[in-house]
C-alpha atoms as a PDB file:
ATOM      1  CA  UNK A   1      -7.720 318.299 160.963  1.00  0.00           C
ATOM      2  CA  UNK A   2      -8.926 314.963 161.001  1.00  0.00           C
ATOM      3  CA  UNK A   3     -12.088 313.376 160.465  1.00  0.00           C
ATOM      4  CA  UNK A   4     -14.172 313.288 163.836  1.00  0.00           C
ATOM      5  CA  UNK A   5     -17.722 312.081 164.984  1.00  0.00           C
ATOM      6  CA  UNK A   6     -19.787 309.388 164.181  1.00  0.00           C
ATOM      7  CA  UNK A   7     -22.551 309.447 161.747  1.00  0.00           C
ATOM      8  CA  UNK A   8     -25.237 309.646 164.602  1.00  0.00           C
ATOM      9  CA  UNK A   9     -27.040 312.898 165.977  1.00  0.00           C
ATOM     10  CA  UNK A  10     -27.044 316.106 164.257  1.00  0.00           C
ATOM     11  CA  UNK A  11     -23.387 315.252 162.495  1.00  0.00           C
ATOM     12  CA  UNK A  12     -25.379 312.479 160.262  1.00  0.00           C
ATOM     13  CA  UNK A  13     -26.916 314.701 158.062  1.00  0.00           C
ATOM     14  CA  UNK A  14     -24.349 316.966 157.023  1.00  0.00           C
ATOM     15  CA  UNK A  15     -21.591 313.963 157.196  1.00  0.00           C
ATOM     16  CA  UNK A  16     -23.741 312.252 154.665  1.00  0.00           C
ATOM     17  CA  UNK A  17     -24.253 314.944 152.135  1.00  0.00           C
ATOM     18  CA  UNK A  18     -20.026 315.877 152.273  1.00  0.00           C
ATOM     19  CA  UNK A  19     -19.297 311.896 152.200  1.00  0.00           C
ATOM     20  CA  UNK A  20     -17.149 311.156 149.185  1.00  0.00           C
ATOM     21  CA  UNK A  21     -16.264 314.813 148.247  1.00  0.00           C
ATOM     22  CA  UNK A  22     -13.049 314.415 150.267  1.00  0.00           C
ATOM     23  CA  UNK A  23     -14.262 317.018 152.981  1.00  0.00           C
ATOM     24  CA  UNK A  24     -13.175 316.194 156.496  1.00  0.00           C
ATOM     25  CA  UNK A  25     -16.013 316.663 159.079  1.00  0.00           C
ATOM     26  CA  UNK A  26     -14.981 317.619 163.081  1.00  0.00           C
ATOM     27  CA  UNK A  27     -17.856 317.812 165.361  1.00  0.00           C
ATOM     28  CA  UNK A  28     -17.038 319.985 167.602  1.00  0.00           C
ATOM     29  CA  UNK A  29     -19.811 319.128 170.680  1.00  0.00           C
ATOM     30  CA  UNK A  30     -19.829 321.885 173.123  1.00  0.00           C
ATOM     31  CA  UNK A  31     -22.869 319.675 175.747  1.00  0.00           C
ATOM     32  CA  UNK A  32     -21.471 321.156 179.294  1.00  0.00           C
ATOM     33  CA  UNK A  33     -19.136 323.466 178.427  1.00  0.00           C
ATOM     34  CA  UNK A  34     -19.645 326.330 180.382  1.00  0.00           C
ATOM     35  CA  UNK A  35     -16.051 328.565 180.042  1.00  0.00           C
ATOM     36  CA  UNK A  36     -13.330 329.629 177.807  1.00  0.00           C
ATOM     37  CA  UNK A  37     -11.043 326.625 178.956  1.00  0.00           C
ATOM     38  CA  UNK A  38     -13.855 324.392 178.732  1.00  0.00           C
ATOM     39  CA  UNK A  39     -14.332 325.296 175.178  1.00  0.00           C
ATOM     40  CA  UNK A  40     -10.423 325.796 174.188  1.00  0.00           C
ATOM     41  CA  UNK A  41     -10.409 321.882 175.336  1.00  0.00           C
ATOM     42  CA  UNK A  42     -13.141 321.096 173.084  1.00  0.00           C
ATOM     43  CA  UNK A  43     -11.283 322.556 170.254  1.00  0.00           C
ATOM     44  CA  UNK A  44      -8.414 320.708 171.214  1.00  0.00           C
ATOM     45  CA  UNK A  45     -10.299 317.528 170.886  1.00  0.00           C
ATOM     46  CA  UNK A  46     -12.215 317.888 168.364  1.00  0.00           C
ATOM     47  CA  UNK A  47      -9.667 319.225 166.170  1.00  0.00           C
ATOM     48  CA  UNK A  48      -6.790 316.874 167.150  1.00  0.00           C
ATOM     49  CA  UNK A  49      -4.803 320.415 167.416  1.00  0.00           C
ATOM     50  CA  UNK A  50      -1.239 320.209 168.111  1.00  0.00           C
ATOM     51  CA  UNK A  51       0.621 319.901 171.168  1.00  0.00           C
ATOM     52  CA  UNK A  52       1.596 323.831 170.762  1.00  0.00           C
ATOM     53  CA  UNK A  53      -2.089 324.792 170.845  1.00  0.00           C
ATOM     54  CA  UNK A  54      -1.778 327.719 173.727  1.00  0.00           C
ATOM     55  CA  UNK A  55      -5.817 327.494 174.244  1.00  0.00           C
ATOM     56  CA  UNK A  56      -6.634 331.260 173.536  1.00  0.00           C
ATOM     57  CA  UNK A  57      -8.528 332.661 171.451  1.00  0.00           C
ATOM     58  CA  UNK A  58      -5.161 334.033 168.793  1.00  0.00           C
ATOM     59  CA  UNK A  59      -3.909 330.449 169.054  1.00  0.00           C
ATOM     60  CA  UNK A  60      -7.039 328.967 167.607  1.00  0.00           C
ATOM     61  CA  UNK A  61      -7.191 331.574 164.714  1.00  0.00           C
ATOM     62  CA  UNK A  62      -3.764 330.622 163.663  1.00  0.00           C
ATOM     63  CA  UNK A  63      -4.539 326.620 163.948  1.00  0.00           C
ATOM     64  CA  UNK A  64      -7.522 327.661 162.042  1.00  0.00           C
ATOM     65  CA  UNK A  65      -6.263 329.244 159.333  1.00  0.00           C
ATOM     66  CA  UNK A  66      -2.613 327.853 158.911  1.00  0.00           C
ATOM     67  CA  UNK A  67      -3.373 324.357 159.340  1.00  0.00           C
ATOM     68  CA  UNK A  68       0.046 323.349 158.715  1.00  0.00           C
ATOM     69  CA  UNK A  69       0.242 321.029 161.367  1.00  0.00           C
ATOM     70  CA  UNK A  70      -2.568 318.601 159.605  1.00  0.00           C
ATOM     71  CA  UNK A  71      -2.996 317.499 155.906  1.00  0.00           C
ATOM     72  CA  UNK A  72      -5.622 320.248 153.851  1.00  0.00           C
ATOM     73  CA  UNK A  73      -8.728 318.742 152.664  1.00  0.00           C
ATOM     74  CA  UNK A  74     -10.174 319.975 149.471  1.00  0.00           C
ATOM     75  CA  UNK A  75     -12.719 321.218 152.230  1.00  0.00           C
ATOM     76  CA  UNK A  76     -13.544 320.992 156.437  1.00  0.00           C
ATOM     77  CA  UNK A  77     -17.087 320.881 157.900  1.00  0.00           C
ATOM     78  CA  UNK A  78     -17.154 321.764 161.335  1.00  0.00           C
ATOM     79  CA  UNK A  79     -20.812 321.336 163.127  1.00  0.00           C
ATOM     80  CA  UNK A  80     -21.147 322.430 166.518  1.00  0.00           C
ATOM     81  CA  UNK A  81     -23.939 320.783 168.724  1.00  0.00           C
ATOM     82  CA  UNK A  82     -24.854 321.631 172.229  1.00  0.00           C
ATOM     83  CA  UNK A  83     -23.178 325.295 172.221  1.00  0.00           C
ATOM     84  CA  UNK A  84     -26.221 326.692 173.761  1.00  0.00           C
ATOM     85  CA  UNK A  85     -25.545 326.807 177.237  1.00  0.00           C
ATOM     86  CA  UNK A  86     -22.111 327.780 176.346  1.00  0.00           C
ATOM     87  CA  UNK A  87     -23.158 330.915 174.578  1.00  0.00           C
ATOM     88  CA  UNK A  88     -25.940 331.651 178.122  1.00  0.00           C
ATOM     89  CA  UNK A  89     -22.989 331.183 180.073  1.00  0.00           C
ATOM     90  CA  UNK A  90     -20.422 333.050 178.817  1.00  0.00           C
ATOM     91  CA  UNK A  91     -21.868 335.495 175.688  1.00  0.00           C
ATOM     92  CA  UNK A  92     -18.736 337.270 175.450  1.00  0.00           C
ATOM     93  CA  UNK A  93     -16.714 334.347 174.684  1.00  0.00           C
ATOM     94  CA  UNK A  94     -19.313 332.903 172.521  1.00  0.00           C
ATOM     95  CA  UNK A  95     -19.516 336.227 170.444  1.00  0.00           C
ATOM     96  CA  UNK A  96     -15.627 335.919 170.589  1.00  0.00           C
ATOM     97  CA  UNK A  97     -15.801 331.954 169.493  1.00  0.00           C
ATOM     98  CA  UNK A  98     -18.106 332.834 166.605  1.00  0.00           C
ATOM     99  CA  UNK A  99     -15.907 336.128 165.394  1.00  0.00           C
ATOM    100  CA  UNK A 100     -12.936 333.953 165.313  1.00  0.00           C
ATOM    101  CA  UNK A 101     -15.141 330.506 163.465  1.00  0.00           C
ATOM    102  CA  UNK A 102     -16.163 333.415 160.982  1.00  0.00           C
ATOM    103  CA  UNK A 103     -12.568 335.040 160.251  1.00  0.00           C
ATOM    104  CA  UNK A 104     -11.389 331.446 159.575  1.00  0.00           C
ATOM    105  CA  UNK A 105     -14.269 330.906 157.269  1.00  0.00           C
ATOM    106  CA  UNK A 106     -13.383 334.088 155.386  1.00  0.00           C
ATOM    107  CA  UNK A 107      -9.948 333.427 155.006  1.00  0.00           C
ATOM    108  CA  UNK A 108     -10.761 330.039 153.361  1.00  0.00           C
ATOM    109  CA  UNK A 109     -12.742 331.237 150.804  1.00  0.00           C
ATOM    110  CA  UNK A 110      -9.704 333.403 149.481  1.00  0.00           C
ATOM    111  CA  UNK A 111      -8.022 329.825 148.773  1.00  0.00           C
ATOM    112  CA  UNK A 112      -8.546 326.220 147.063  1.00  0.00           C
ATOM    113  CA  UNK A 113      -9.530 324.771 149.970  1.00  0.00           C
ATOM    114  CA  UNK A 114     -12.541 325.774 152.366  1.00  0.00           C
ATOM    115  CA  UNK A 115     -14.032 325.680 155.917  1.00  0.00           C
ATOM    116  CA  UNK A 116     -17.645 326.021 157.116  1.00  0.00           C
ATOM    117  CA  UNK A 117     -18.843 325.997 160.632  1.00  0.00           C
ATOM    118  CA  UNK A 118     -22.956 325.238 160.731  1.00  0.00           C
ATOM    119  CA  UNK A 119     -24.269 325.731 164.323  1.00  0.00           C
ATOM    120  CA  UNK A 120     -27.238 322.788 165.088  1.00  0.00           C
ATOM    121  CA  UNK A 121     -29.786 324.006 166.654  1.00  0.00           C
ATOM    122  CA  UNK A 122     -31.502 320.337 167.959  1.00  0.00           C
ATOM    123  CA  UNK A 123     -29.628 318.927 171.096  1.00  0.00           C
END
């Protein structure tokens, strides 16, 4: 995963206080995505996943937790703005999205490296 976002918005605070620690930071904005596909592209962006990415929901568990397609930061940051309407539109695939955020996020821990996923709440 590469470094993604600017330091403007809701990313600028948590960019800031991970700058020099050699996390990576995605932001992963979600503003109009209303569907599964919408959001697999999203994660496709945001996460500069690899050609292979098959855009369901077991395909982004394995990107997310066998990153061996992408150097390993001592840590990743993901924050996800504008998910809102996303998770009104389509609950079950939001529940899904966040079960699948939280697995990765466990299985991270259990290594030297780490990944957390902070929802903003501000637009």
């Amino acid at each position: 995963m590469t470094g993604a976002g600017g330091t403007d918005g809701p990313l600028a605070g948590v960019a800031g206080a991970v700058r020099g620690t050699g996390w990576t930071t995605v932001a992963l904005d979600l503003g109009g995505v209303r569907d599964k596909g919408a959001f697999m592209d999203r994660c496709a962006t945001a996460f500069t996943l690899p050609r292979w990415f098959g855009r369901n929901w077991d395909a982004l568990a394995d990107c997310l937790t066998d990153p061996s397609w992408a150097p390993t930061p001592p840590g990743r940051l993901v924050v996800v703005t504008g998910w809102q309407e996303y998770a009104r539109e389509a609950p079950g695939d939001w529940e899904t999205a966040q079960d699948v955020f939280a697995a990765a996020v466990d299985h991270w821990r259990a290594t030297d490296a780490a990944l957390e996923v902070v929802l903003a709440l501000g637009t």
